[in-house]
Protein backbone atom coordinates (compact mmCIF):
# COMPACT_ATOMS: atom_id res chain seq x y z
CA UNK A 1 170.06 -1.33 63.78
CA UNK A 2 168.84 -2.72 61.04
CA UNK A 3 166.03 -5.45 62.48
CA UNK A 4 164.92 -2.62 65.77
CA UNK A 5 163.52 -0.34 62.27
CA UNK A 6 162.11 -3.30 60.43
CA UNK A 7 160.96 -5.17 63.09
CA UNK A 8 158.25 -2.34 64.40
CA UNK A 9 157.29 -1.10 60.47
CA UNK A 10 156.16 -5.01 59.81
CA UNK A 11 154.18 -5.06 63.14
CA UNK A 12 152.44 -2.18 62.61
CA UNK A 13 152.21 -3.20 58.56
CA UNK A 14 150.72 -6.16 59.93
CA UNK A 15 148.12 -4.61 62.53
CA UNK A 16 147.02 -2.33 60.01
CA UNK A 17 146.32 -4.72 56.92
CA UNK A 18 144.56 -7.17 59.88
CA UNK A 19 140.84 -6.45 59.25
CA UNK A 20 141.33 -3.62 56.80
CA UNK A 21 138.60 -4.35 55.08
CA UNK A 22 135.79 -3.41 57.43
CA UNK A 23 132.98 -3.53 54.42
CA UNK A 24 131.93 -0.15 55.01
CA UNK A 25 133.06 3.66 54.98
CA UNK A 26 132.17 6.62 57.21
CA UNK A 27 131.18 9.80 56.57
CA UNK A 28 135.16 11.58 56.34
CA UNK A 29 136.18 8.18 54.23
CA UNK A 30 132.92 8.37 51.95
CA UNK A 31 134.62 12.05 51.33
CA UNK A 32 137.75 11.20 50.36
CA UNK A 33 136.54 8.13 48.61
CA UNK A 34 134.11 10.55 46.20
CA UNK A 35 136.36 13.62 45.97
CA UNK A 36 139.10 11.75 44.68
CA UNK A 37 137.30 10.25 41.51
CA UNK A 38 136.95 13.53 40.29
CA UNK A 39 139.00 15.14 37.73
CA UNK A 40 142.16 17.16 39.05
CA UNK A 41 140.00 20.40 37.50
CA UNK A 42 136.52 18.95 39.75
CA UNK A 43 139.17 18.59 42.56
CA UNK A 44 141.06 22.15 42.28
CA UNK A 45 137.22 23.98 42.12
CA UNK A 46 136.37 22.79 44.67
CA UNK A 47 139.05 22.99 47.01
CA UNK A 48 138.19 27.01 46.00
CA UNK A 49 135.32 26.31 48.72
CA UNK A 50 135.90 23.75 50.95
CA UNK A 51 138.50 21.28 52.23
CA UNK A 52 141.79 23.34 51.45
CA UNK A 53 143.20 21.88 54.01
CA UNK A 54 143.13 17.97 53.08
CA UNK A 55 144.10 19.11 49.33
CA UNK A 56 147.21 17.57 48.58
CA UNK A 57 145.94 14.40 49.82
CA UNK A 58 143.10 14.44 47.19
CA UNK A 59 145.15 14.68 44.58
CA UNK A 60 147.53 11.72 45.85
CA UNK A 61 144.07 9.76 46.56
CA UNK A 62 143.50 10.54 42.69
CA UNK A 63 146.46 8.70 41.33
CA UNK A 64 145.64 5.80 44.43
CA UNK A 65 142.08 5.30 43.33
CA UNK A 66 143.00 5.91 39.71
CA UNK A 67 144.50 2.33 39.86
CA UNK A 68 141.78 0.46 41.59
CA UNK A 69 138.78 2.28 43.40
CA UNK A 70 138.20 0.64 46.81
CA UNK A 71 137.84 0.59 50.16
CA UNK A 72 140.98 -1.42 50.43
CA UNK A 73 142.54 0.47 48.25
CA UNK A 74 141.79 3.81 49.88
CA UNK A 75 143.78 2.82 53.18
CA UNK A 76 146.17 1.33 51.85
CA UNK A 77 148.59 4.65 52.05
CA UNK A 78 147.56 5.25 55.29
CA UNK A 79 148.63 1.35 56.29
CA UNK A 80 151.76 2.11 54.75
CA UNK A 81 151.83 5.56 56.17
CA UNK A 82 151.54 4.17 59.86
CA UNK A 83 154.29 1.53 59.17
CA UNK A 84 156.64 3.66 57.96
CA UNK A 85 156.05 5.61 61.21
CA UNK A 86 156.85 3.10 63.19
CA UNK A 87 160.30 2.75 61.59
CA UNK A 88 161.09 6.06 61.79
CA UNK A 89 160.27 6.50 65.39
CA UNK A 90 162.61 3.43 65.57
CA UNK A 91 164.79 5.23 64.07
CA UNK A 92 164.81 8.43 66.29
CA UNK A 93 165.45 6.17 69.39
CA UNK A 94 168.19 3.91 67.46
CA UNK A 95 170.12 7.56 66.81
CA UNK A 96 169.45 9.27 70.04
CA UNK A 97 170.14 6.30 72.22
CA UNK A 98 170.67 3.04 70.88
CA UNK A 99 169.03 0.25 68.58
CA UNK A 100 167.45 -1.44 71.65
CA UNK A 101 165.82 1.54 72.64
CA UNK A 102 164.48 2.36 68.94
CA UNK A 103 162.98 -1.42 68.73
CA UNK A 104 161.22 -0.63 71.95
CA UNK A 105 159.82 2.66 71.00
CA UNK A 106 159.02 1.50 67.49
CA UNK A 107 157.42 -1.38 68.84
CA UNK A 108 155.17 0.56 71.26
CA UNK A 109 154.27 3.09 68.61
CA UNK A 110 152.76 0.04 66.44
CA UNK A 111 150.69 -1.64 69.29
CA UNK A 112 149.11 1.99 70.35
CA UNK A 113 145.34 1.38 69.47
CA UNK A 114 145.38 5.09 68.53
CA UNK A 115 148.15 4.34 65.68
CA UNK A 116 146.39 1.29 64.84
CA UNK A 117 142.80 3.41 64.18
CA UNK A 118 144.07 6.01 61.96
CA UNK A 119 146.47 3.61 60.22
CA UNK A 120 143.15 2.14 58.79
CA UNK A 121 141.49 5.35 58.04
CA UNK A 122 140.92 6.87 54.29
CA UNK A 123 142.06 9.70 55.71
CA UNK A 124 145.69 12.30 55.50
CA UNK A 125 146.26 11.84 59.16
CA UNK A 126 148.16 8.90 59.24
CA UNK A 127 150.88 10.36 56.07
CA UNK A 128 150.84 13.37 58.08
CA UNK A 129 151.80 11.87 61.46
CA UNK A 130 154.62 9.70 58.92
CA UNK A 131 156.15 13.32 57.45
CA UNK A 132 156.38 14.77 61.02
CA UNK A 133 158.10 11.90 62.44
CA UNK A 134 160.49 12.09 59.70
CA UNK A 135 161.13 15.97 59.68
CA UNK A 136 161.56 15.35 63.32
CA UNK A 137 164.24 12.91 62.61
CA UNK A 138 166.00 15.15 59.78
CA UNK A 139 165.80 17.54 62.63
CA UNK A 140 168.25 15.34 64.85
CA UNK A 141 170.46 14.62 61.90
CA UNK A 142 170.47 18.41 61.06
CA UNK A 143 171.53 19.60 64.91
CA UNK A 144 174.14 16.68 64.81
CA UNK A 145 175.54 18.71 60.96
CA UNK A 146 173.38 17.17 58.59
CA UNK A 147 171.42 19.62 56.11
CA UNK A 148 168.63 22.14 56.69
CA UNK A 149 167.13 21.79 53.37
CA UNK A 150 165.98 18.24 53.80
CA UNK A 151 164.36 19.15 56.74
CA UNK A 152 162.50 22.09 55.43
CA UNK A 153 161.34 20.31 52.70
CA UNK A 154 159.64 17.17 54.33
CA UNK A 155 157.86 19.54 56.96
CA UNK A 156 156.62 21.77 54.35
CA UNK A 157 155.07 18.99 52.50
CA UNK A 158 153.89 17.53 55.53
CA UNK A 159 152.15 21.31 56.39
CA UNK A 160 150.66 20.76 53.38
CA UNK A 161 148.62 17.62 54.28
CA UNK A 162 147.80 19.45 57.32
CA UNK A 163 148.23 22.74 58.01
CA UNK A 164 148.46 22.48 62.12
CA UNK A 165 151.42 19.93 61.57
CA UNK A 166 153.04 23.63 61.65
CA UNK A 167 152.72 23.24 65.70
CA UNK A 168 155.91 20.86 65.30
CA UNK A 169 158.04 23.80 64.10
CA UNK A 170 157.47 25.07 68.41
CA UNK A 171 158.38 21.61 69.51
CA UNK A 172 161.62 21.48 67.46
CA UNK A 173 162.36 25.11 68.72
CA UNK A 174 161.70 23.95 72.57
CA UNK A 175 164.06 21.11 71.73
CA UNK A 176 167.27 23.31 70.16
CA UNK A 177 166.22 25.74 73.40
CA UNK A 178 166.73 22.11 75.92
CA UNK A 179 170.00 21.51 73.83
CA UNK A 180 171.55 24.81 74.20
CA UNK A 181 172.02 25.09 70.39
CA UNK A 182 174.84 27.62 69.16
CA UNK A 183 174.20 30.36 66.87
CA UNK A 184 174.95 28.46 63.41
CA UNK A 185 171.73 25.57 64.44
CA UNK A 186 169.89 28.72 65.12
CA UNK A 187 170.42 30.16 62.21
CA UNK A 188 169.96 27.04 60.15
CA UNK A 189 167.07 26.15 61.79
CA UNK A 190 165.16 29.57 61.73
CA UNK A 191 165.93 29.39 57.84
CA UNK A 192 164.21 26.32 57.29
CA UNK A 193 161.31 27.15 59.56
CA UNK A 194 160.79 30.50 57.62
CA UNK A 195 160.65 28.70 54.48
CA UNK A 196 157.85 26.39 55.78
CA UNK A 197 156.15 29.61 56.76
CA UNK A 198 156.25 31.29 53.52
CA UNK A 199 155.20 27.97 52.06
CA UNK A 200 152.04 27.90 54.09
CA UNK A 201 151.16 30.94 53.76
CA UNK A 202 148.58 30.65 50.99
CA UNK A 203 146.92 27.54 52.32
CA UNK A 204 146.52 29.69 55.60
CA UNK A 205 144.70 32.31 53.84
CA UNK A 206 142.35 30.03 52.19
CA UNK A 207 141.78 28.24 55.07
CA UNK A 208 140.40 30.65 57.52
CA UNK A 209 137.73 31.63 54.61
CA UNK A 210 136.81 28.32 55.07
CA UNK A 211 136.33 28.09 58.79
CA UNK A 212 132.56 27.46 58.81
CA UNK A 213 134.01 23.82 57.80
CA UNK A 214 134.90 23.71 61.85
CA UNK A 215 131.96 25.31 63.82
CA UNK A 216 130.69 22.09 65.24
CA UNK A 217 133.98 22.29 67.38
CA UNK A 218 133.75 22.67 70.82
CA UNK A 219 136.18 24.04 73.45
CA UNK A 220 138.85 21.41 74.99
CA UNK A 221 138.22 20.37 78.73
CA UNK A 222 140.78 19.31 81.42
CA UNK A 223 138.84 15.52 80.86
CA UNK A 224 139.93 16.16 77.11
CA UNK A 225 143.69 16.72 77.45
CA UNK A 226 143.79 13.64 80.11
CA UNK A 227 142.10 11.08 77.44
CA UNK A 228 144.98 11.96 74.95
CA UNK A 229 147.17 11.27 77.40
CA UNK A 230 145.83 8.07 78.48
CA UNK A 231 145.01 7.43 74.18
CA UNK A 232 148.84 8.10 74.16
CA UNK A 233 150.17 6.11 76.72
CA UNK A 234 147.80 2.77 76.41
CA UNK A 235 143.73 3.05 77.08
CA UNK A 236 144.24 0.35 79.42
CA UNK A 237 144.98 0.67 82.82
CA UNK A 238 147.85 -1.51 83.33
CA UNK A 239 150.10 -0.44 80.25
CA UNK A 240 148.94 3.10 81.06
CA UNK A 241 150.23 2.89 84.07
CA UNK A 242 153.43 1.36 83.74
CA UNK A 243 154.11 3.37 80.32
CA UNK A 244 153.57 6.67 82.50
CA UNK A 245 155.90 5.58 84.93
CA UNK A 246 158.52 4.83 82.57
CA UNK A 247 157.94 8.10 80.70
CA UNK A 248 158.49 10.21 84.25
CA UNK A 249 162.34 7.93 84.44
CA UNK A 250 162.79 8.54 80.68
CA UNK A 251 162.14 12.65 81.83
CA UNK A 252 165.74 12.42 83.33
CA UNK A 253 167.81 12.69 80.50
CA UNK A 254 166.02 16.06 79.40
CA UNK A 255 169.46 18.01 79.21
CA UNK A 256 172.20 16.82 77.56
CA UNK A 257 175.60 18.21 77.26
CA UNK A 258 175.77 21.90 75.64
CA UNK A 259 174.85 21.57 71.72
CA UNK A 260 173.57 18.32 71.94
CA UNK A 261 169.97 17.21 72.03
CA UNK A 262 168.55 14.31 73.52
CA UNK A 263 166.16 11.52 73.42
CA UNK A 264 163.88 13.12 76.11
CA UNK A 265 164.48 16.20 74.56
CA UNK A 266 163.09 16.02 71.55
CA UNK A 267 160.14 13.51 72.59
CA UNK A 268 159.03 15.82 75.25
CA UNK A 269 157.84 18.69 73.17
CA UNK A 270 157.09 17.11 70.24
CA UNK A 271 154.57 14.84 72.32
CA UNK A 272 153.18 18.05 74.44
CA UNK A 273 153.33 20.92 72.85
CA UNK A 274 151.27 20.52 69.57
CA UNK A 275 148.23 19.57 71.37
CA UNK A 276 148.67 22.11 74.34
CA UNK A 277 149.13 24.60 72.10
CA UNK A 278 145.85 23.66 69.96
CA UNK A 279 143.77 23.16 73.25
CA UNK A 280 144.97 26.51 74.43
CA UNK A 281 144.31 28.46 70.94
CA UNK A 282 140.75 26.35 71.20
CA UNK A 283 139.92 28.14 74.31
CA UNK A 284 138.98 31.62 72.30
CA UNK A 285 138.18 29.36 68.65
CA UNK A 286 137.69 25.73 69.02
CA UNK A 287 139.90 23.94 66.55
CA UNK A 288 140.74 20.84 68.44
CA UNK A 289 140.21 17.45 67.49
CA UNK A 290 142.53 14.12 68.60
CA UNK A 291 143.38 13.10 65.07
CA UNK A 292 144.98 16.86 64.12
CA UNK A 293 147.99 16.33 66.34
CA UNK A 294 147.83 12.50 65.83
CA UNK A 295 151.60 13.24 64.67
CA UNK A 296 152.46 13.98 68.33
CA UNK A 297 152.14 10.82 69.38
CA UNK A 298 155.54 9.56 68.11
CA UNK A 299 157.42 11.75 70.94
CA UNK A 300 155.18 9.20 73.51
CA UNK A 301 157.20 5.92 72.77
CA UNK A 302 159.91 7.66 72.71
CA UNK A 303 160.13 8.85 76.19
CA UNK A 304 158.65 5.51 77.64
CA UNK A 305 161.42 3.96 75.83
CA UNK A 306 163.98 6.32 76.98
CA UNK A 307 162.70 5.36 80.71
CA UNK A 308 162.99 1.40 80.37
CA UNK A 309 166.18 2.30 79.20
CA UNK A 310 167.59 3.71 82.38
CA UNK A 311 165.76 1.07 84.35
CA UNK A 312 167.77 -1.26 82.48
CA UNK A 313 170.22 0.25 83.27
CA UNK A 314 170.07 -0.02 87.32
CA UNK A 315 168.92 -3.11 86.90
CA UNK A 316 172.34 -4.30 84.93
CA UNK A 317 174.78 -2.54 87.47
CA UNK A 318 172.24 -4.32 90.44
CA UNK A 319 173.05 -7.44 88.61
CA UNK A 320 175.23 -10.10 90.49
CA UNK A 321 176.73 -10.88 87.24
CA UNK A 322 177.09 -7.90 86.00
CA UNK A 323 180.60 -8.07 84.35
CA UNK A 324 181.47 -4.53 85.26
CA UNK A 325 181.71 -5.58 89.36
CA UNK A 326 183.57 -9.14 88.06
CA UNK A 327 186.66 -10.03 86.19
CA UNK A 328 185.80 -11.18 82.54
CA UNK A 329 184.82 -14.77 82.15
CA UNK A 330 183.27 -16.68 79.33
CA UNK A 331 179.85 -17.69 78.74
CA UNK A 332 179.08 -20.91 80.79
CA UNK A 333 177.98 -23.95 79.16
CA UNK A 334 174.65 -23.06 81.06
CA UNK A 335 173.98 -20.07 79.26
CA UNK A 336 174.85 -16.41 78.41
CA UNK A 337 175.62 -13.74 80.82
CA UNK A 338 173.10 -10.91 81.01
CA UNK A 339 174.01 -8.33 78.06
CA UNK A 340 172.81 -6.78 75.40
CA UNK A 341 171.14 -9.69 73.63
CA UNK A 342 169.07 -10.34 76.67
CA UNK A 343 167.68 -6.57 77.39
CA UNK A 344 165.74 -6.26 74.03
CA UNK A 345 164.41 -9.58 74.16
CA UNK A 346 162.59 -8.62 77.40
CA UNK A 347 161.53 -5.22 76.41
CA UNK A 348 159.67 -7.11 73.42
CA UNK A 349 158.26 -10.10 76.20
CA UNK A 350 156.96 -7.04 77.88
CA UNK A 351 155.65 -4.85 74.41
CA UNK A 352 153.86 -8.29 73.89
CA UNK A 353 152.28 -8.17 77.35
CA UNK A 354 151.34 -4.88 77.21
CA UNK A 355 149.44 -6.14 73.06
CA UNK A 356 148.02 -9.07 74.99
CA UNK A 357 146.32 -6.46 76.85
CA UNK A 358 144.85 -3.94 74.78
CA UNK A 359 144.63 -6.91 72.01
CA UNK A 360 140.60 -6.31 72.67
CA UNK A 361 140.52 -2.97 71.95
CA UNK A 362 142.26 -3.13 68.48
CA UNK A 363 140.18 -6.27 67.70
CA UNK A 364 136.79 -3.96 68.36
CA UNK A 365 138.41 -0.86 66.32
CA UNK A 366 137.76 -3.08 63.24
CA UNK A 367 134.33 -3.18 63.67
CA UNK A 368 132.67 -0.82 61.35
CA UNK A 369 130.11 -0.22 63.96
CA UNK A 370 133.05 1.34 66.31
CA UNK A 371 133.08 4.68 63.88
CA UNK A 372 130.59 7.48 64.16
CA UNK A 373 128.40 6.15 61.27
CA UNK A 374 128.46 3.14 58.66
CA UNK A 375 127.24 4.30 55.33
CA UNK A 376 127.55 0.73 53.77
CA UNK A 377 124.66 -0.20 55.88
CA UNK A 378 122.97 2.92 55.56
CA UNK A 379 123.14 1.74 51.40
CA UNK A 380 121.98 -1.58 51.45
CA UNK A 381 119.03 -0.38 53.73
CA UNK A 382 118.17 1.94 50.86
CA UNK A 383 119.04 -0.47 48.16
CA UNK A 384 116.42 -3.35 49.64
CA UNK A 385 113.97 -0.59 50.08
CA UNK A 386 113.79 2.06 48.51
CA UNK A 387 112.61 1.62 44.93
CA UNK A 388 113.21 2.54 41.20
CA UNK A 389 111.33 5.32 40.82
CA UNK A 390 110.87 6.51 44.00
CA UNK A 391 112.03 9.89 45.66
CA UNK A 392 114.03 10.41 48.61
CA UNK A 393 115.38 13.56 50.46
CA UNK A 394 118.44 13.86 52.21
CA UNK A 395 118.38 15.58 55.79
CA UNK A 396 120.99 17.88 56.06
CA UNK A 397 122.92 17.71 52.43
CA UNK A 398 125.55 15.83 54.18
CA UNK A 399 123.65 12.38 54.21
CA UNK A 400 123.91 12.62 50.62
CA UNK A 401 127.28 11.05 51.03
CA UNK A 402 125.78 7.80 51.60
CA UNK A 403 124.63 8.08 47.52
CA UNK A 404 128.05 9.56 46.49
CA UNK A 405 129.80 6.71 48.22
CA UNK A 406 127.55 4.01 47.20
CA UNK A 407 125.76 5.33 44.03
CA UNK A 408 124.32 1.46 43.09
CA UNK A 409 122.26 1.19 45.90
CA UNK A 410 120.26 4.42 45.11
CA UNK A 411 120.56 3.92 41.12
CA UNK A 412 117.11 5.08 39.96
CA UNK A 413 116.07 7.15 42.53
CA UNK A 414 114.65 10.74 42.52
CA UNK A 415 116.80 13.32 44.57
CA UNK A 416 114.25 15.99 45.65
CA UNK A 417 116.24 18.61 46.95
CA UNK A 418 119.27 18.24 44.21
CA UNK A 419 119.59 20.87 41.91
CA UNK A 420 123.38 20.20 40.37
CA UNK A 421 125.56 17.65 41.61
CA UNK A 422 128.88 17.97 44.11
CA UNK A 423 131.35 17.39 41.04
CA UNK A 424 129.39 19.95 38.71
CA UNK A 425 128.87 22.88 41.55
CA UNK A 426 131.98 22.70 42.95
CA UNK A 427 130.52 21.55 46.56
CA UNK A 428 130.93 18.46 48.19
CA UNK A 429 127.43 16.96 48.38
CA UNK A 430 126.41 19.22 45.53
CA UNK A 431 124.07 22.01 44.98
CA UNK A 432 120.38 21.57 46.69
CA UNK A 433 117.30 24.18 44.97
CA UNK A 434 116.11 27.02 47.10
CA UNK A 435 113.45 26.33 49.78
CA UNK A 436 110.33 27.76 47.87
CA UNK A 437 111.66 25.33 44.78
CA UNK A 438 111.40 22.56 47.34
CA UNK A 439 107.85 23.05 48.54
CA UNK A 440 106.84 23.10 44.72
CA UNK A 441 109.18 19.82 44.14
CA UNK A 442 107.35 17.98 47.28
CA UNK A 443 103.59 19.08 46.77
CA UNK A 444 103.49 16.79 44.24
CA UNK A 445 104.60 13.68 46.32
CA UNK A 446 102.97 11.14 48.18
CA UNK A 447 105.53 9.30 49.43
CA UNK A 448 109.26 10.29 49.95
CA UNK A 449 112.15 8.35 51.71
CA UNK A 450 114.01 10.21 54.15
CA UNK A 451 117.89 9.63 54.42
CA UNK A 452 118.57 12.04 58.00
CA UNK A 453 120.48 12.39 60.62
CA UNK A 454 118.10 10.68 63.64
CA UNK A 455 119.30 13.36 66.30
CA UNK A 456 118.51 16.38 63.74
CA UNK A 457 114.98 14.22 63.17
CA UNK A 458 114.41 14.47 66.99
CA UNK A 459 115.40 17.78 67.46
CA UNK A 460 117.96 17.37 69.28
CA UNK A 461 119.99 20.02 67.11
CA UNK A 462 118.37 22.82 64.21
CA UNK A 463 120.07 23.33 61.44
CA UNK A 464 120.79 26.67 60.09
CA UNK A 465 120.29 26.74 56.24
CA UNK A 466 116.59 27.92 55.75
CA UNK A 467 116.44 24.88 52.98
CA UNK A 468 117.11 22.28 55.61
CA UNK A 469 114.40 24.04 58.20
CA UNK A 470 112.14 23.97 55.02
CA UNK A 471 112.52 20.19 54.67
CA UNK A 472 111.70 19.74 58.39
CA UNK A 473 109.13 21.58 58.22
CA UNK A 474 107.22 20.57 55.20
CA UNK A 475 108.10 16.98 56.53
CA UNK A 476 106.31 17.88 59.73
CA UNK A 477 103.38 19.46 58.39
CA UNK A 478 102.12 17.54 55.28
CA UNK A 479 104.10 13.77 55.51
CA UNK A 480 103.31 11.40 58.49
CA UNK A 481 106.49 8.74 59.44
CA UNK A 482 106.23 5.34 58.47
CA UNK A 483 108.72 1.90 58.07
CA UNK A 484 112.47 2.90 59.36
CA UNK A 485 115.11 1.97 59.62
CA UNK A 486 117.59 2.61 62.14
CA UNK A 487 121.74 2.55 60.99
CA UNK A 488 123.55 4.64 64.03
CA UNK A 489 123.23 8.39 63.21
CA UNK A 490 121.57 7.57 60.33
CA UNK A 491 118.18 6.66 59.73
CA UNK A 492 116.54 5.78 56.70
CA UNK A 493 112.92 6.41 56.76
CA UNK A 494 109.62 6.39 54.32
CA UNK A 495 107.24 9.55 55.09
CA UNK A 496 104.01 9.30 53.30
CA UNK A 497 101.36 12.30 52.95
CA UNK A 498 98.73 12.73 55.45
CA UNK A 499 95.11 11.58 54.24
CA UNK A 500 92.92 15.00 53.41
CA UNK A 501 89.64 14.87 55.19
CA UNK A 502 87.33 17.43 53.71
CA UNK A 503 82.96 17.25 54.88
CA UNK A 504 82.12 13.60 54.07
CA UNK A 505 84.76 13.14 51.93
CA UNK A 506 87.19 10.01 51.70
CA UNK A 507 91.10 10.24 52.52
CA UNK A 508 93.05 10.56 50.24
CA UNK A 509 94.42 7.59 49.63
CA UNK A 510 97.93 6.50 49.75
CA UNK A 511 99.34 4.97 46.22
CA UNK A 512 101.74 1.84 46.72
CA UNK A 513 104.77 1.57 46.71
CA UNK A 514 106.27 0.78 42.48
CA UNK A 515 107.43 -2.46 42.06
CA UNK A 516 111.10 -3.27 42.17
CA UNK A 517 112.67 -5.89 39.03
């Protein structure tokens, strides 16, 4: 039992350190990465106004970056997070089934692409998904007379680094429901999961103040709940296939005997019902998003396991050796007879396949370029161009993260719109002057760089603070575009002030640009 946990938490240790250091953060890493070199008072103000949620995580990312500030560094616990994942979902199948079955499933959890892209994020999701998978496993040890109090605890803190990681407290109840639990598991299980309620309680509260954090949600489609099906299963089409298949076989064993769960039963719910249960809340307020019930995709492997399991098992009475149809012999000189030595071996030929195939996709994940943004580039744009001296404007407030993350690169440099910084006011990106304050800071200008989002730029969206219409507008009015620079969503670009043509007089003319050491 010992090598089918190992085994899968040092091949997903090893996928996640490959490429870890992608040279550049995006715009949720750049937040962790500057929130959590604050002081623990910075950090506690300002989870007053934003960010509740990931605030237990910023104080553990202050005592990881208080040893070594890096990018490295700052997914490191999520590396180790993912590992440890692995060998717990290992785990899970080694105690509900058998060690064979909890190599394959830990195995398959560590060669998902989905677990391999959050292991490398700066980001709670991959400790959270490790603290589910574990309460989900001192939920099996609890219905088969283990303690309650373990359980409890582990889940609580795991609610903590996320508050939907709540939804799991459903799937366990689903489970004890498949399992026909007596009255004692019920009892010990409904203590536990009031506990975790109480304990939540207070970041709930907090939380729904902060809601406005979540408006750019949208409402889950049909399309939406079938990618995270294919995301959990395999992206490609050959290991999404067969891994469906197998999870319909593994579907079998869904009811055990009376008071007694089992593999399907557990790995069902926990896999389905988090995520149906946030798409269907979404429907009236959108809080949906893949990586919030990132922890369900532990029940996945499970069940796919669970299903080669049973096709293993045909396939072993089908056999013509198969020692249960024969009298007992020993092995011939020409090799062993089919058994359990063989069976794992070619459940890990075919986990290597099925890596061999989406091998591609987990090479491309490391590719800064594959997330939504790539402030590193956005900061040595700014650092080769924009000069000492010179002022720039960030379009909205959040681009300003590109300065927080990478403060050398705009060393020097003129903030137009900033009136106290993130750390001082509590905020993330820190506090920008009123709109009339801005017109007064920007008449005086004749050239500003422009940090922005390009589709806010185009129009493509309008912003609602009155401070970010007035920089579009005053942009628009008095400042003509010049030199850009193009970095994803973000573009870096120098606006300089149109030329005044009054009668016969000359333009205005345009100063250069200072002169960089």
């Amino acid at each position: 039992m010992c090598v089918s946990v190992s085994l899968p938490a040092l091949v997903m240790l090893g996928l996640g350190l490959w490429g870890l250091d992608r040279g550049g953060m995006w715009r949720d890493e750049a937040v962790t990465f500057q929130v959590a070199r604050r002081t623990v008072p910075q950090i506690w103000r300002l989870l007053h106004g934003v960010d509740a949620v990931h605030g237990l995580y910023y104080l553990l990312m202050h005592a990881v970056l208080g040893v070594r500030p890096g990018e490295v560094v700052l997914r490191l616990p999520s590396v180790c997070a993912a590992a440890l994942t692995a060998g717990l979902v290992a785990g899970l199948g080694a105690r509900l089934v058998r060690p064979r079955v909890g190599l394959w499933a830990g195995l398959l959890y560590a060669i998902t692409p989905m677990a391999g892209h959050y292991a490398q994020e700066g980001r709670s999701y991959a400790l959270v998904a490790a603290g589910a998978t574990g309460a989900t496993l001192l939920f099996v040890r609890a219905v088969q007379g283990g303690s309650w109090r373990a359980y409890g605890v582990v889940l609580g803190l795991t609610c903590w680094l996320h508050e939907f990681a709540v939804l799991l407290l459903l799937a366990h109840a689903v489970s004890l429901a498949l399992a026909r639990a007596g009255v004692r598991v019920w009892r010990g299980w409904g203590c536990a999961a009031g506990a975790v309620g109480v304990a939540l309680v207070p970041m709930v509260l907090v939380s729904r103040a902060q809601s406005a954090q979540v408006a750019w949600l949208r409402e889950p489609t049909w399309e939406t709940a079938g990618g995270l099906l294919r995301t959990f299963l395999g992206p490609t089409d050959g290991v999404y296939w067969a891994c469906l298949g197998l999870a319909v076989v593994g579907l079998v064993g869904l009811v055990g005997r009376r008071g007694e769960v089992t593999c399907a039963g557990v790995a069902l719910p926990s896999a389905v019902l988090p995520p149906a249960v946030l798409m269907l809340v979404s429907q009236v307020s959108p809080l949906y998003v893949d990586r919030y019930v990132l922890y369900a995709l532990s029940g996945a492997p499970l069940l796919v396991a669970a299903g080669a399991e049973r096709v293993a098992g045909v396939v072993g009475r089908l056999w013509p050796g198969d020692r249960s149809k024969r009298r007992p012999r020993l092995p011939s000189k020409t090799g062993p007879l089919p058994g359990s030595a063989l069976l794992p071996l070619a459940g890990v030929l075919l986990i290597a396949l099925a890596l061999s195939h989406q091998l591609s996709l987990l090479s491309d994940d490391r590719d800064p370029g594959r997330r939504p943004d790539d402030l590193a580039v956005v900061a040595r744009v700014a650092g080769r161009e924009v000069g000492d001296g010179d002022s720039v404007l960030f379009v909205p407030a959040q681009t300003r993260n590109a300065a927080l993350a990478y403060p050398g690169a705009f060393r020097g440099v003129r903030d137009v719109a900033l009136a106290e910084s993130g750390a001082g006011s509590g905020s993330l990106y820190g506090r920008e002057v009123g709109a009339e304050s801005l017109l007064r800071r920007v008449a005086g200008l004749d050239r500003v760089w422009v940090v922005a989002d390009r589709d806010l730029l185009a129009g493509r969206w309008r912003p609602g603070s009155p401070v970010e219409r007035a920089k579009l507008a005053v942009l628009a009015a008095q400042f003509v575009p010049g030199e850009e620079s193009v970095q994803g969503d973000v573009t870096v670009r120098l606006y300089v002030r149109r030329p005044v043509v009054s009668g016969s007089s000359r333009p205005r003319p345009v100063p250069p640009r200072p002169a960089r050491w």
